[in-house]
N, C-alpha and C. Protein backbone atom coordinates (compact mmCIF):
# COMPACT_ATOMS: atom_id res chain seq x y z
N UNK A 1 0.85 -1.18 0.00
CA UNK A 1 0.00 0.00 0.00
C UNK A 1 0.89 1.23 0.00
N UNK A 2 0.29 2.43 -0.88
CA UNK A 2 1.45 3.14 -0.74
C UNK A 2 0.74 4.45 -1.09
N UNK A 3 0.86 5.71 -1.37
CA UNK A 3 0.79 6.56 -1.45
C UNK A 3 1.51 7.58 -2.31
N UNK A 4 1.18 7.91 -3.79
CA UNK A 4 1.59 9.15 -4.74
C UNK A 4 1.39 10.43 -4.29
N UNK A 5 2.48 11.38 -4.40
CA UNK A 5 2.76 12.49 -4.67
C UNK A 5 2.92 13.24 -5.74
N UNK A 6 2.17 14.47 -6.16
CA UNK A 6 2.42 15.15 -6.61
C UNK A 6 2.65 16.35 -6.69
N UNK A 7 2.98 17.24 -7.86
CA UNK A 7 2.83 19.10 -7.53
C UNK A 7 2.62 19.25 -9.26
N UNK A 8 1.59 19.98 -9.32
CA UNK A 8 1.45 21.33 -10.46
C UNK A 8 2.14 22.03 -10.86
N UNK A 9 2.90 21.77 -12.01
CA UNK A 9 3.97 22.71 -12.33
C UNK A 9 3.35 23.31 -13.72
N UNK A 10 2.09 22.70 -14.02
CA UNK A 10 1.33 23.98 -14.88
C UNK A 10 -0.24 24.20 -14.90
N UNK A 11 -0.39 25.17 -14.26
CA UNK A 11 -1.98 24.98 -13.29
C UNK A 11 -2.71 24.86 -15.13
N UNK A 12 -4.01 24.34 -14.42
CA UNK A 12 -5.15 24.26 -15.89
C UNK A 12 -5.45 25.80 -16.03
N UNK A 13 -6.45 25.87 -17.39
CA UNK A 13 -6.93 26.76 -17.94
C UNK A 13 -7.82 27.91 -17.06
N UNK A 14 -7.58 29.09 -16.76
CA UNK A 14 -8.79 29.45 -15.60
C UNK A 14 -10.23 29.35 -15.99
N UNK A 15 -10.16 29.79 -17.25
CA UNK A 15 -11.74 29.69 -18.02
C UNK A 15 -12.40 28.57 -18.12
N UNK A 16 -11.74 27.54 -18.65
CA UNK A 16 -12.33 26.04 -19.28
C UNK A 16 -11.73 25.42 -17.96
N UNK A 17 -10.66 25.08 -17.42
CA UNK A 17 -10.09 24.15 -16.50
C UNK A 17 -9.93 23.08 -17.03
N UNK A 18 -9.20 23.35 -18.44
CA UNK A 18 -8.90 22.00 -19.37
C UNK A 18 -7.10 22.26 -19.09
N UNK A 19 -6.63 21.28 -19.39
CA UNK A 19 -4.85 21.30 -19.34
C UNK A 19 -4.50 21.74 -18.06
N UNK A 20 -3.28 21.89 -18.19
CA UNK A 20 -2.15 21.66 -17.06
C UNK A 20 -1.47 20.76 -16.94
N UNK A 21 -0.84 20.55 -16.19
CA UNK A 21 -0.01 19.62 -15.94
C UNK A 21 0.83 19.27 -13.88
N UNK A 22 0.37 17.83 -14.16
CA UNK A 22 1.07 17.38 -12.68
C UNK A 22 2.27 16.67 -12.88
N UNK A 23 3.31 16.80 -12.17
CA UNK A 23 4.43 15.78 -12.19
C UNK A 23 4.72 15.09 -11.02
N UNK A 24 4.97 13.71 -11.36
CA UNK A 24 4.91 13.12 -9.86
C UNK A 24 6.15 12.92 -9.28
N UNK A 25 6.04 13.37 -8.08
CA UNK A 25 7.08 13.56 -6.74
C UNK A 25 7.91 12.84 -6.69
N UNK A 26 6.60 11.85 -6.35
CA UNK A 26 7.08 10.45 -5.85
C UNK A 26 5.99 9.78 -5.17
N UNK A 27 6.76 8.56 -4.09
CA UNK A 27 5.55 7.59 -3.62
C UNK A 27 6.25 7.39 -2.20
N UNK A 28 5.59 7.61 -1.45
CA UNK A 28 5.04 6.43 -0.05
C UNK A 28 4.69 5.33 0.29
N UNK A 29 5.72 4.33 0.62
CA UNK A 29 5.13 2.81 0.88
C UNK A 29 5.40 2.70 2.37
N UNK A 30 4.63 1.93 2.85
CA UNK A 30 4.61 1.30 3.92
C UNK A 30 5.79 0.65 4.55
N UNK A 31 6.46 1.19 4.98
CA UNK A 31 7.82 0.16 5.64
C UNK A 31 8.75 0.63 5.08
N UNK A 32 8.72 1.53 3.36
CA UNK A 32 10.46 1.82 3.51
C UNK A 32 10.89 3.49 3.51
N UNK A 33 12.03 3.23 3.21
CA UNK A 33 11.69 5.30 2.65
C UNK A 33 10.78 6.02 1.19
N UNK A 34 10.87 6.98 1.66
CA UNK A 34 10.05 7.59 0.25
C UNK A 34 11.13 7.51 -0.92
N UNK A 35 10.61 7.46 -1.83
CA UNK A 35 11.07 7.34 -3.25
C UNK A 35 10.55 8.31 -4.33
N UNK A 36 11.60 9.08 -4.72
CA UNK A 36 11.67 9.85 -5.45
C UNK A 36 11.57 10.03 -7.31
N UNK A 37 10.45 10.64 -7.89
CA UNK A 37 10.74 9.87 -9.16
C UNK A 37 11.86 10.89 -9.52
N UNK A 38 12.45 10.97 -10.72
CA UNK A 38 13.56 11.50 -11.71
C UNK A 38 12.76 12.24 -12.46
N UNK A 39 13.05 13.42 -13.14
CA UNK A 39 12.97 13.42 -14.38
C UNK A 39 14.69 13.87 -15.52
N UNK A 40 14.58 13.31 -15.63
CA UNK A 40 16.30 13.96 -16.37
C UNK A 40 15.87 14.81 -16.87
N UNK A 41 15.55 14.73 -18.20
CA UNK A 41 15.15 15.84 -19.01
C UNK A 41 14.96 17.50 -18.55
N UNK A 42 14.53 17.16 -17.03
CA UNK A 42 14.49 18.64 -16.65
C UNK A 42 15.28 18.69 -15.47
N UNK A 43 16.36 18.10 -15.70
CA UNK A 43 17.09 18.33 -14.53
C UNK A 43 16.91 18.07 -12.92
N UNK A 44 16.15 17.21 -12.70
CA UNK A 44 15.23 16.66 -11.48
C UNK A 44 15.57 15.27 -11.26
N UNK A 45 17.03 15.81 -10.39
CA UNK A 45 17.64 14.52 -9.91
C UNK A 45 18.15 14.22 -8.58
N UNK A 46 17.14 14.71 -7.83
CA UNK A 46 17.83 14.52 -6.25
C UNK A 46 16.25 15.96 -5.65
N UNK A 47 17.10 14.89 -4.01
CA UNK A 47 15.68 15.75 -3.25
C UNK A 47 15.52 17.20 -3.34
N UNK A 48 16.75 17.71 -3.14
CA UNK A 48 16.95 18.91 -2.95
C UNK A 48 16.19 19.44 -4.51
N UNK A 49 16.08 19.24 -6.06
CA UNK A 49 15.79 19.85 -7.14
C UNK A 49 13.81 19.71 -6.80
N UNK A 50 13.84 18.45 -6.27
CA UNK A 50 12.12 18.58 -5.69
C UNK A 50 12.10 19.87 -4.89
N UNK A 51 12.70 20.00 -3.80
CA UNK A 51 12.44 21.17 -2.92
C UNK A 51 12.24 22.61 -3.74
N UNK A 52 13.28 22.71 -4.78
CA UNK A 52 13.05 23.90 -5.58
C UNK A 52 11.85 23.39 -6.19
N UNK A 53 11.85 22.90 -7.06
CA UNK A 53 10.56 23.00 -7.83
C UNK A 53 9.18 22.93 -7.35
N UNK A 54 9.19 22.33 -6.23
CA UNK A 54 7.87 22.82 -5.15
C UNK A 54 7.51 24.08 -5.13
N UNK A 55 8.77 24.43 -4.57
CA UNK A 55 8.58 25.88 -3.88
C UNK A 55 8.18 26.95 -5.19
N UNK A 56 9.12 26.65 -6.37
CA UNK A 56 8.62 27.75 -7.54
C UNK A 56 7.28 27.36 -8.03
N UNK A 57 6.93 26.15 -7.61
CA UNK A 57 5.12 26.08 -8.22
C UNK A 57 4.13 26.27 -7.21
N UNK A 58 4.63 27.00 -6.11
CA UNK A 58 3.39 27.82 -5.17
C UNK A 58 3.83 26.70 -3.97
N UNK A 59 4.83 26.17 -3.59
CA UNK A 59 5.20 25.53 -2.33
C UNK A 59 4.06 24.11 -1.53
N UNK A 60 3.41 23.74 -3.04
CA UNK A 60 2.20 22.82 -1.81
C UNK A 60 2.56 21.18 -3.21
N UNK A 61 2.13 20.33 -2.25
CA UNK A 61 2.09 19.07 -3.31
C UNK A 61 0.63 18.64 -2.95
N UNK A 62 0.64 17.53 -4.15
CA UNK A 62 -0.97 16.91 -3.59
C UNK A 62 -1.16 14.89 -3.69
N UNK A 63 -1.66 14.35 -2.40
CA UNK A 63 -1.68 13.45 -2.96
C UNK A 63 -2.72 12.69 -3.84
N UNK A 64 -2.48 11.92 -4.43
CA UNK A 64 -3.39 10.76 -5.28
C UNK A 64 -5.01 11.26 -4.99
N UNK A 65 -5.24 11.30 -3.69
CA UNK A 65 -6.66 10.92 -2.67
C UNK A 65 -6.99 12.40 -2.54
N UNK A 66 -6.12 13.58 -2.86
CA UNK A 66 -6.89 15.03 -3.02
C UNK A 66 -6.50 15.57 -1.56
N UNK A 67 -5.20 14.94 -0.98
CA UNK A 67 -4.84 16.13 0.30
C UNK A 67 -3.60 16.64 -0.45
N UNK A 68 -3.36 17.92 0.54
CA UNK A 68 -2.52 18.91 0.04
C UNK A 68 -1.74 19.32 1.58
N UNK A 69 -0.61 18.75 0.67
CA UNK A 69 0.73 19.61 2.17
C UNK A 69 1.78 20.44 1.49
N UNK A 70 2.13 21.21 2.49
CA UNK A 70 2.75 22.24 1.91
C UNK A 70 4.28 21.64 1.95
N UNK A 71 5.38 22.72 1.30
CA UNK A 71 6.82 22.07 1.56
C UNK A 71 7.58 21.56 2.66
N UNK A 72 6.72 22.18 3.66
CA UNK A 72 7.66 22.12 4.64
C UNK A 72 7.04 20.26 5.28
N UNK A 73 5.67 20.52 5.26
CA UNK A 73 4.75 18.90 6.14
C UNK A 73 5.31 17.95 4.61
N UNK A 74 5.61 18.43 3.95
CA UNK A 74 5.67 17.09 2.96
C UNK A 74 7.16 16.49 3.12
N UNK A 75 8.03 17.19 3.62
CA UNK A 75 9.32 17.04 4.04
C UNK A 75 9.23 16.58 5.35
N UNK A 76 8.89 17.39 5.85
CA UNK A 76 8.53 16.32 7.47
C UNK A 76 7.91 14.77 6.90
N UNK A 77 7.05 14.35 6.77
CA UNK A 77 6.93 13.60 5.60
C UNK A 77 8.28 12.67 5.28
N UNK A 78 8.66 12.87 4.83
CA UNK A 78 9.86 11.75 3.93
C UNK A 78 10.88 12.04 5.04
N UNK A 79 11.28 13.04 5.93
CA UNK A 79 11.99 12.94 6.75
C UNK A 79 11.78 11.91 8.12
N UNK A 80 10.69 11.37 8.47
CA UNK A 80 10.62 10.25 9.40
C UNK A 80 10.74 8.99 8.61
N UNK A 81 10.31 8.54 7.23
CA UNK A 81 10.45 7.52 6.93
C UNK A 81 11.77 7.23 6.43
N UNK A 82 12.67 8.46 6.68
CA UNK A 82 14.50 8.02 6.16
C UNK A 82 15.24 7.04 6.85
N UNK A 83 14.32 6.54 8.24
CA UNK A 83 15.28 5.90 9.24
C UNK A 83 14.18 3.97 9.06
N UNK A 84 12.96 4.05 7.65
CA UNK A 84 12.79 3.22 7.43
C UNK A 84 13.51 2.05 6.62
N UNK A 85 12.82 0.82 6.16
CA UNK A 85 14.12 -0.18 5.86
C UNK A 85 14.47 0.33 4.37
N UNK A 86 15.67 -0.06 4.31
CA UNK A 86 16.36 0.31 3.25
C UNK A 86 16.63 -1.03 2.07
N UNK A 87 16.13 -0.86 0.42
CA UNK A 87 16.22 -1.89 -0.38
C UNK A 87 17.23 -2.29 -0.25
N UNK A 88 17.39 -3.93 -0.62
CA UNK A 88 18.65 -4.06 -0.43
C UNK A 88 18.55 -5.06 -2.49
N UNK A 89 20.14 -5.06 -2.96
CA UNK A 89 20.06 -5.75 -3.56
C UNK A 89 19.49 -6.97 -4.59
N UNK A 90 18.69 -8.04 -2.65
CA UNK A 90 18.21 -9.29 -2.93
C UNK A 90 16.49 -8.82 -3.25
N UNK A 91 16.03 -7.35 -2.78
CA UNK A 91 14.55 -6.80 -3.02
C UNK A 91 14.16 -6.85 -4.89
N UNK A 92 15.54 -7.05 -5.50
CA UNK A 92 15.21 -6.86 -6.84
C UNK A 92 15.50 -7.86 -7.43
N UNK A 93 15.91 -8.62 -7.38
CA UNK A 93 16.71 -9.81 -7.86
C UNK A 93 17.66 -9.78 -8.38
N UNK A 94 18.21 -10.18 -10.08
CA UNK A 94 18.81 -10.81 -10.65
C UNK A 94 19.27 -8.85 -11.25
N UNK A 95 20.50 -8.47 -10.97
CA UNK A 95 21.17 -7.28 -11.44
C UNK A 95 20.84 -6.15 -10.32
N UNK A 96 20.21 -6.30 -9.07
CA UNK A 96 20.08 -5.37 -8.14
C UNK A 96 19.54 -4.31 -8.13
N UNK A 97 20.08 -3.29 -7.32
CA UNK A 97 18.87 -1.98 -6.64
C UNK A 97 19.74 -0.74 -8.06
N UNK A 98 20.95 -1.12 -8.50
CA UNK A 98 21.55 -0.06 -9.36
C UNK A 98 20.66 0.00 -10.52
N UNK A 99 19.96 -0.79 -11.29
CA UNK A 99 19.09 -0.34 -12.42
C UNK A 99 17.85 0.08 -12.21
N UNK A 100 17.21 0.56 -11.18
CA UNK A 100 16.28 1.11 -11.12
C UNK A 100 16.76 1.99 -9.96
N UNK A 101 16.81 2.24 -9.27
CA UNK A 101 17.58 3.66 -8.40
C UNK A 101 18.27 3.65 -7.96
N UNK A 102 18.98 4.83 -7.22
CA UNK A 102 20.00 5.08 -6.34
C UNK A 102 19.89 5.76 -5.09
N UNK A 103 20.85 6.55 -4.58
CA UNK A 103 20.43 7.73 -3.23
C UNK A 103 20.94 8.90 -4.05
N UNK A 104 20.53 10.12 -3.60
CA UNK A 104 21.46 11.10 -4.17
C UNK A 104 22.39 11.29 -2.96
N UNK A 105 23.02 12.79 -3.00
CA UNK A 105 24.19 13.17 -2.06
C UNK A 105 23.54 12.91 -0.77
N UNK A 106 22.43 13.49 -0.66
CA UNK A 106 21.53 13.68 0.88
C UNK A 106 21.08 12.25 1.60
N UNK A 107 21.47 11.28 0.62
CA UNK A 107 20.65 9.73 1.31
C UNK A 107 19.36 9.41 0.67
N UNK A 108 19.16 10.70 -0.11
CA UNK A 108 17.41 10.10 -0.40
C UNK A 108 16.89 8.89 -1.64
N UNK A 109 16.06 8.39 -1.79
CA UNK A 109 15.77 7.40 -3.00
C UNK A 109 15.54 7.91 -3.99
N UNK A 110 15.70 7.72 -4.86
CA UNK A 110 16.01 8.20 -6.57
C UNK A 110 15.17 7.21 -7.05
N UNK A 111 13.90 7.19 -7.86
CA UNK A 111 13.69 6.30 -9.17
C UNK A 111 14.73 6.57 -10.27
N UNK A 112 15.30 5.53 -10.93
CA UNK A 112 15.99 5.62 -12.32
C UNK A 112 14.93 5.12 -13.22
N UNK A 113 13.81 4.69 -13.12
CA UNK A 113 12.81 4.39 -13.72
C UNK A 113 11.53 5.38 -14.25
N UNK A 114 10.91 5.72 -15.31
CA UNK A 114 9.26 6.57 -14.72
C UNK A 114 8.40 5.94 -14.13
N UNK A 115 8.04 4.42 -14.32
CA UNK A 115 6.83 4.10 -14.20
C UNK A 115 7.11 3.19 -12.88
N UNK A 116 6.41 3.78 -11.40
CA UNK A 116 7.18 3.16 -10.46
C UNK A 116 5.77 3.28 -9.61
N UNK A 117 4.81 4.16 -9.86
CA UNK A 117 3.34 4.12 -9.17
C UNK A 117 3.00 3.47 -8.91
């Protein structure tokens, strides 16, 4: 069981409320740390590039289920589950935890993958 994150980095239409765009955070599981997705393409590779890009899209994320925390509770947030269990190797099998993520500098979980929901 687990829990998606996201943030709005291009609100919809004000008139119609067609388009926009969400990009996802990341996810919340039960028992380990939070996990972070990637995006390369825009340079979104470690916790700290989430923290900016929160903050320049109005500082709040949202999850899956329609709650909304701001930067600071969503970090509190991933900051208690850092001292949860950590993947190991044998969690993936056959070529390990290196082809689908890493930590960045700070310790945090990295998807190397998109599709990890």
């Amino acid at each position: 069981m687990g829990t998606n994150y996201y943030v709005t980095v291009e609100p919809p239409c004000p008139t119609c409320g067609r388009g926009g765009e969400d990009a996802h955070v990341g996810k919340s599981s039960a028992g380990w740390r939070f996990l972070f997705a990637s995006y390369r393409d825009r340079g979104i590779i470690s916790a700290s590039d989430w923290k900016e890009v929160i903050e320049v899209a109005g500082g709040f994320v949202h999850d899956e289920y329609g709650g909304k925390l701001s930067l600071e509770e969503f970090f509190d947030k991933v900051e208690r589950k850092q001292d949860s269990e950590h993947p190991t190797n044998e969690d993936f099998g056959p070529g390990g935890r290196e082809p689908y993520e890493y930590d960045d500098e700070e310790g945090y979980r990295i998807s190397r993958t998109f599709d990890f929901s």
